[in-house]
C-alpha atoms as a PDB file:
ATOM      1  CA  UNK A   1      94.227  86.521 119.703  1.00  0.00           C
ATOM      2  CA  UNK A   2      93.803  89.683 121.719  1.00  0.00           C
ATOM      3  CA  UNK A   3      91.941  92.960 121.292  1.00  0.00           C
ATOM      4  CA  UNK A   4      92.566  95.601 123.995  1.00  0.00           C
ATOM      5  CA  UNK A   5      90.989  98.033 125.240  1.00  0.00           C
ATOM      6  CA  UNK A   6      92.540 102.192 126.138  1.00  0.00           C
ATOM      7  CA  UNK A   7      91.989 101.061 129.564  1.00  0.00           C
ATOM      8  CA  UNK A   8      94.211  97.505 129.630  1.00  0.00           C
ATOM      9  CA  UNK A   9      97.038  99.506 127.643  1.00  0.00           C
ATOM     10  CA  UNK A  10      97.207 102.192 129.998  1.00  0.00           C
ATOM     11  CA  UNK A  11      96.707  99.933 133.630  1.00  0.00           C
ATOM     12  CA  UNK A  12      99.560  98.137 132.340  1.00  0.00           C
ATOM     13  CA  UNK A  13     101.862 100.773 131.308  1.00  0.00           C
ATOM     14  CA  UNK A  14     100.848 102.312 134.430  1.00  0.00           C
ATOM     15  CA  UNK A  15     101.353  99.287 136.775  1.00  0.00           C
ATOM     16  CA  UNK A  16     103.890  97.462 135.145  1.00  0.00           C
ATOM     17  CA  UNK A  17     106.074 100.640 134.513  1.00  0.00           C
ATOM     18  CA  UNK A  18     108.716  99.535 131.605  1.00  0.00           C
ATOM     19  CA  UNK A  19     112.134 100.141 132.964  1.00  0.00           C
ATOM     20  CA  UNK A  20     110.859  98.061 136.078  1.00  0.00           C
ATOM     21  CA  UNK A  21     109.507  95.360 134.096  1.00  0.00           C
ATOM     22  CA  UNK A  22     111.255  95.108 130.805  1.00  0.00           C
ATOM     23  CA  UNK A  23     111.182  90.715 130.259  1.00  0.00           C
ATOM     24  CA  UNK A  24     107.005  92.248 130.220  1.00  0.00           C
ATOM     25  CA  UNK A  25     107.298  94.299 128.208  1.00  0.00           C
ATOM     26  CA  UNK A  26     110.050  92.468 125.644  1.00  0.00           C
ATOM     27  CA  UNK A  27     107.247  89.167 125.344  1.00  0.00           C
ATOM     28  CA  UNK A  28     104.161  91.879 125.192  1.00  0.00           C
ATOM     29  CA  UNK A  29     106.328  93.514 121.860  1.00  0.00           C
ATOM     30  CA  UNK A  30     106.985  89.537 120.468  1.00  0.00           C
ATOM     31  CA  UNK A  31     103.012  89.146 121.144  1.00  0.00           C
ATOM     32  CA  UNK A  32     102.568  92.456 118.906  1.00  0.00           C
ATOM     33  CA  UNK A  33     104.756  90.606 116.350  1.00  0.00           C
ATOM     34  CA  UNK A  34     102.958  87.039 116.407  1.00  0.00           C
ATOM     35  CA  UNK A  35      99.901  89.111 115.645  1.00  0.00           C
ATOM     36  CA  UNK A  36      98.406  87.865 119.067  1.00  0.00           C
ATOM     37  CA  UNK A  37      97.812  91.136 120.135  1.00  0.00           C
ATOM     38  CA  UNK A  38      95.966  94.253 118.253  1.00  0.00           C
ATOM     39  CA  UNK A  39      94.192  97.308 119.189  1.00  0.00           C
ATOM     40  CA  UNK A  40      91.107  98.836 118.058  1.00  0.00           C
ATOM     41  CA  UNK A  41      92.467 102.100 115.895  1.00  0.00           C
ATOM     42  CA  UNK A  42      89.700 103.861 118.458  1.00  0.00           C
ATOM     43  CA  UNK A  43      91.635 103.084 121.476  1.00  0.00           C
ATOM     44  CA  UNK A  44      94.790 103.211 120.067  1.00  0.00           C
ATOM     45  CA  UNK A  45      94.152 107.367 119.723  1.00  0.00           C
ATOM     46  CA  UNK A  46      92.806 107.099 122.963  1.00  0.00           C
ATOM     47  CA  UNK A  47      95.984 106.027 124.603  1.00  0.00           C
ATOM     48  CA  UNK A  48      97.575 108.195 122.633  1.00  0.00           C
ATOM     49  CA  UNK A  49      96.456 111.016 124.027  1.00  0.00           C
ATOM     50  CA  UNK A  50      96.192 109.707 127.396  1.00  0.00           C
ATOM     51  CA  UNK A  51      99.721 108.625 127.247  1.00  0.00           C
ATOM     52  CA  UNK A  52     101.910 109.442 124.332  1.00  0.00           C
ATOM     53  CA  UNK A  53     104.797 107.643 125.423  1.00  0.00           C
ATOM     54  CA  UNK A  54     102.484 104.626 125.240  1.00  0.00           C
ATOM     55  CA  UNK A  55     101.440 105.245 122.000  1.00  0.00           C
ATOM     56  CA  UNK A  56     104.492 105.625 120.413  1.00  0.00           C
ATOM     57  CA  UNK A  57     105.639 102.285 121.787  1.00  0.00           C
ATOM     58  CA  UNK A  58     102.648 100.570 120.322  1.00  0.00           C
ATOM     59  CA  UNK A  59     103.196 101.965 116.963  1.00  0.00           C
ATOM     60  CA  UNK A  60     107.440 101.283 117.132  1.00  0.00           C
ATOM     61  CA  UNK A  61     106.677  97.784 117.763  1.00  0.00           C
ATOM     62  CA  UNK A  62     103.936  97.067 115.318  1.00  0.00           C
ATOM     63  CA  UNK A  63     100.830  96.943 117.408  1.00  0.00           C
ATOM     64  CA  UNK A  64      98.111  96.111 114.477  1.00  0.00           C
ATOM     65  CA  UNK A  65      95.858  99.259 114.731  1.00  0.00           C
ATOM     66  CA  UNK A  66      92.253  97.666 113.718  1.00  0.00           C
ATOM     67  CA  UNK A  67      90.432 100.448 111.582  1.00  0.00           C
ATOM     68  CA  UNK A  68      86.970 101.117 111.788  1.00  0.00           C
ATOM     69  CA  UNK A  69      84.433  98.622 109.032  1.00  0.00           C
ATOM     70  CA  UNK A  70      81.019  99.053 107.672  1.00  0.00           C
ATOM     71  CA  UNK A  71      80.407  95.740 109.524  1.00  0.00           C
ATOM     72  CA  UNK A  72      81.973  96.664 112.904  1.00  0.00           C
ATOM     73  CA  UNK A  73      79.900 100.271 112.817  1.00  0.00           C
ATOM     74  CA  UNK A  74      76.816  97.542 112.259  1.00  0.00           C
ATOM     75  CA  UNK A  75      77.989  95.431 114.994  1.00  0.00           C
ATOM     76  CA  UNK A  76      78.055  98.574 116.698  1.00  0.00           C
ATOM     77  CA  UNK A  77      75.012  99.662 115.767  1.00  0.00           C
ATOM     78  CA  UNK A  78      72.812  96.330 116.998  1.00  0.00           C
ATOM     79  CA  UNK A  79      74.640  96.310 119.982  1.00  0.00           C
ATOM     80  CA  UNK A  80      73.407  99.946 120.813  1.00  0.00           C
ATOM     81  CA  UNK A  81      70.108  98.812 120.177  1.00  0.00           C
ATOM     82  CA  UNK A  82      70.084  95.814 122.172  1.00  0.00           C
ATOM     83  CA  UNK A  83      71.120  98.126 124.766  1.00  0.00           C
ATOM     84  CA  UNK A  84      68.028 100.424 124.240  1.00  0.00           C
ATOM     85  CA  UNK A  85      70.291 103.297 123.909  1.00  0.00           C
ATOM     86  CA  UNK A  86      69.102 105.664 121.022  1.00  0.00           C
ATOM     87  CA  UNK A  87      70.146 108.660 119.323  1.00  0.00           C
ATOM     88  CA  UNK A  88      73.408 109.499 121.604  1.00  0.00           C
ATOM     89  CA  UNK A  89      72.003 109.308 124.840  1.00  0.00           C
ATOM     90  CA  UNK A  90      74.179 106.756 126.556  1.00  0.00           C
ATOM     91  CA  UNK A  91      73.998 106.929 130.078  1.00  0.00           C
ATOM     92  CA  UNK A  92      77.196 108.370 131.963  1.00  0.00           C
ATOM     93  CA  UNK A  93      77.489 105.001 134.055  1.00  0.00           C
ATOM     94  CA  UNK A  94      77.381 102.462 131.367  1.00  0.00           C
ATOM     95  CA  UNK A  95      79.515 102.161 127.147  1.00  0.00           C
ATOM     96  CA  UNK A  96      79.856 105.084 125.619  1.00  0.00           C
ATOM     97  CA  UNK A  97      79.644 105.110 121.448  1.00  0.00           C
ATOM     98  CA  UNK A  98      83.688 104.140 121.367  1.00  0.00           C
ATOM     99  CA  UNK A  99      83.078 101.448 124.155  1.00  0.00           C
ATOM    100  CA  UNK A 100      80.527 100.277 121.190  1.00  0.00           C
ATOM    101  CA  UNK A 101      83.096 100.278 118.390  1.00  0.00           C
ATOM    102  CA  UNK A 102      85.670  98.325 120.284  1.00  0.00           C
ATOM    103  CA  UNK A 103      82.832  95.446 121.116  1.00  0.00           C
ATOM    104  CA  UNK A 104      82.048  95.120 117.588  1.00  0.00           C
ATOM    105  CA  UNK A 105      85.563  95.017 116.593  1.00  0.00           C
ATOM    106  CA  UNK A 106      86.413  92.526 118.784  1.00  0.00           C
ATOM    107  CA  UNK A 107      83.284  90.847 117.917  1.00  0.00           C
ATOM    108  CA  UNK A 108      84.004  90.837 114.002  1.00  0.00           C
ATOM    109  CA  UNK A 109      87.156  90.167 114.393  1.00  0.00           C
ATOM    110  CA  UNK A 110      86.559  87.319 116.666  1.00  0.00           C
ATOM    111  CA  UNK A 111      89.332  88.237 119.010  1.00  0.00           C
ATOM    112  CA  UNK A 112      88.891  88.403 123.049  1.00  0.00           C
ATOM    113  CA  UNK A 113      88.814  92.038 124.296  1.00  0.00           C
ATOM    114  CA  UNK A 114      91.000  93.105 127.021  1.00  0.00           C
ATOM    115  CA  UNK A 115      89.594  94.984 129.087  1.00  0.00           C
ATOM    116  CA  UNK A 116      90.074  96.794 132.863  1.00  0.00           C
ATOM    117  CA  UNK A 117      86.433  98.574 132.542  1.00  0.00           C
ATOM    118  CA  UNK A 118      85.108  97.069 136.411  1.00  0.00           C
ATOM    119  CA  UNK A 119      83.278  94.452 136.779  1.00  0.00           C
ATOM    120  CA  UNK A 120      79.344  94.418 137.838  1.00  0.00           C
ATOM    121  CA  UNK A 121      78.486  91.873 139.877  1.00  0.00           C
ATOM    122  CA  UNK A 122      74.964  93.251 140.000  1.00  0.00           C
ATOM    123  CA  UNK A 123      73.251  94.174 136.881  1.00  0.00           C
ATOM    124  CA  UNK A 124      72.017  97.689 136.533  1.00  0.00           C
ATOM    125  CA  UNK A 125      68.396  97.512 135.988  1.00  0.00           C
ATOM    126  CA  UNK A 126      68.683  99.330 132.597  1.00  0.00           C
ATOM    127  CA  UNK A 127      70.938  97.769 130.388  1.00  0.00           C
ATOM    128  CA  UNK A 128      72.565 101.471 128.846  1.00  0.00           C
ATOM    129  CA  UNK A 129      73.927 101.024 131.974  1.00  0.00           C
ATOM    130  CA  UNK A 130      75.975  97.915 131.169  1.00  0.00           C
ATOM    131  CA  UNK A 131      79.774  98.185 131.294  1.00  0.00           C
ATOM    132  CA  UNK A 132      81.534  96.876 128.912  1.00  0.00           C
ATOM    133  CA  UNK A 133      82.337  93.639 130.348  1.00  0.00           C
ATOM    134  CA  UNK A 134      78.531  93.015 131.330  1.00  0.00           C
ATOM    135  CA  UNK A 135      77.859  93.735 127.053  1.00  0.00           C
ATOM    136  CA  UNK A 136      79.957  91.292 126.078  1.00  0.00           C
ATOM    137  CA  UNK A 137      78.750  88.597 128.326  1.00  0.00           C
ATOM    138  CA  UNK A 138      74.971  89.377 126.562  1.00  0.00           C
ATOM    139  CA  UNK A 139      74.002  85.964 124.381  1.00  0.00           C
ATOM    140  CA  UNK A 140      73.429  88.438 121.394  1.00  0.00           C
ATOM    141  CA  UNK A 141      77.074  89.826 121.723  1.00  0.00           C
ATOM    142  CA  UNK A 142      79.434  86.926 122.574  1.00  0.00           C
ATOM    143  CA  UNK A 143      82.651  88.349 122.980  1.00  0.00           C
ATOM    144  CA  UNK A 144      85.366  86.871 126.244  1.00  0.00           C
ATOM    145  CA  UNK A 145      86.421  89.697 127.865  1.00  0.00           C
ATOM    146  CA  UNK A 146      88.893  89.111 130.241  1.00  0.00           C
ATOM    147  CA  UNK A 147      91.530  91.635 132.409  1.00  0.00           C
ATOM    148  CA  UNK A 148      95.620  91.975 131.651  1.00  0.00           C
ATOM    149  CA  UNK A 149      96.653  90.330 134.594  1.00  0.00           C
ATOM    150  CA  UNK A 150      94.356  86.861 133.081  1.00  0.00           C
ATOM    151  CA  UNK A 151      96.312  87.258 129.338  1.00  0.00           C
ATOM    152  CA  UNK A 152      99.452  86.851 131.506  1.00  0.00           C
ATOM    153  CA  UNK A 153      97.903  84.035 133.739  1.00  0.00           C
ATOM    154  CA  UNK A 154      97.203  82.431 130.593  1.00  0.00           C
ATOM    155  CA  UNK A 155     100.338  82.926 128.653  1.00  0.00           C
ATOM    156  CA  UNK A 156     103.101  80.553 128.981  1.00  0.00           C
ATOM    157  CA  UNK A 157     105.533  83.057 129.897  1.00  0.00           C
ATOM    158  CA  UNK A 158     107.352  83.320 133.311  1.00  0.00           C
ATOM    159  CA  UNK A 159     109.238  86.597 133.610  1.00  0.00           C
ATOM    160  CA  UNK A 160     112.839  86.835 135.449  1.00  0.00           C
END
């Protein structure tokens, strides 16, 4: 099962436009059903407002909106700390507080976050730097994050 991120939603409704794609977008709405793929209710507003359109889809065809926990906000929480990030002063090049909440969701949930957030091949030297694929590859974190383009590579759809 999938959690994704503002930024997978909105690459692929960007990319894969709809009425160019629709066999895409018809398996990504039977995923939705199957429960394979959810959002955290933090990104979900985020692509809302980003991209209404968007939104709307996700909510006409079921997309599981993942609300906010005690335990993820304390997921959240340890995370932040690992990071060495305190009060609210995240750094501009690394997660931001939501970035935080939909790692711990995924993380609670046990799901694998979708993500498009770029890759460092490099580690920044201070880790409020991280991005959020670099936090989820921390031993203390665990989560698989992985981009849109793998969930397809790993699906066993083939789209005509």
């Amino acid at each position: 099962m999938y959690a994704f991120d503002a930024s997978s939603i909105i690459h692929a409704w960007d990319n894969y436009p709809i009425d160019k794609f629709p066999p895409l977008w018809e398996w990504f709405a039977e995923q939705i059903t199957a429960n394979q793929f959810s959002i955290p209710k933090i990104a979900l507003e985020e692509t809302e407002s980003k991209l209404p359109e968007c939104g709307k889809w996700l909510k006409d065809n079921g997309m599981n909106s993942l609300a906010l926990t005690n335990e993820i906000l304390q997921e959240a929480k340890c995370i932040k700390a690992l990071l060495g990030i305190s009060e609210n002063d995240y750094h501009a090049k690394g997660v931001g507080e939501n970035d935080l909440f939909i790692i711990g969701t995924a993380k609670v949930f046990n799901l694998m976050l979708v993500s498009e957030e770029a890759r460092q091949l490099n580690l920044p030297d201070k880790m409020s730097k991280y991005k959020i694929p670099a936090v989820c590859a921390l031993s203390q974190v665990e989560v698989q994050c992985i981009q849109f383009i793998e969930v397809i590579k790993k699906s066993d759809a083939i789209f005509r």
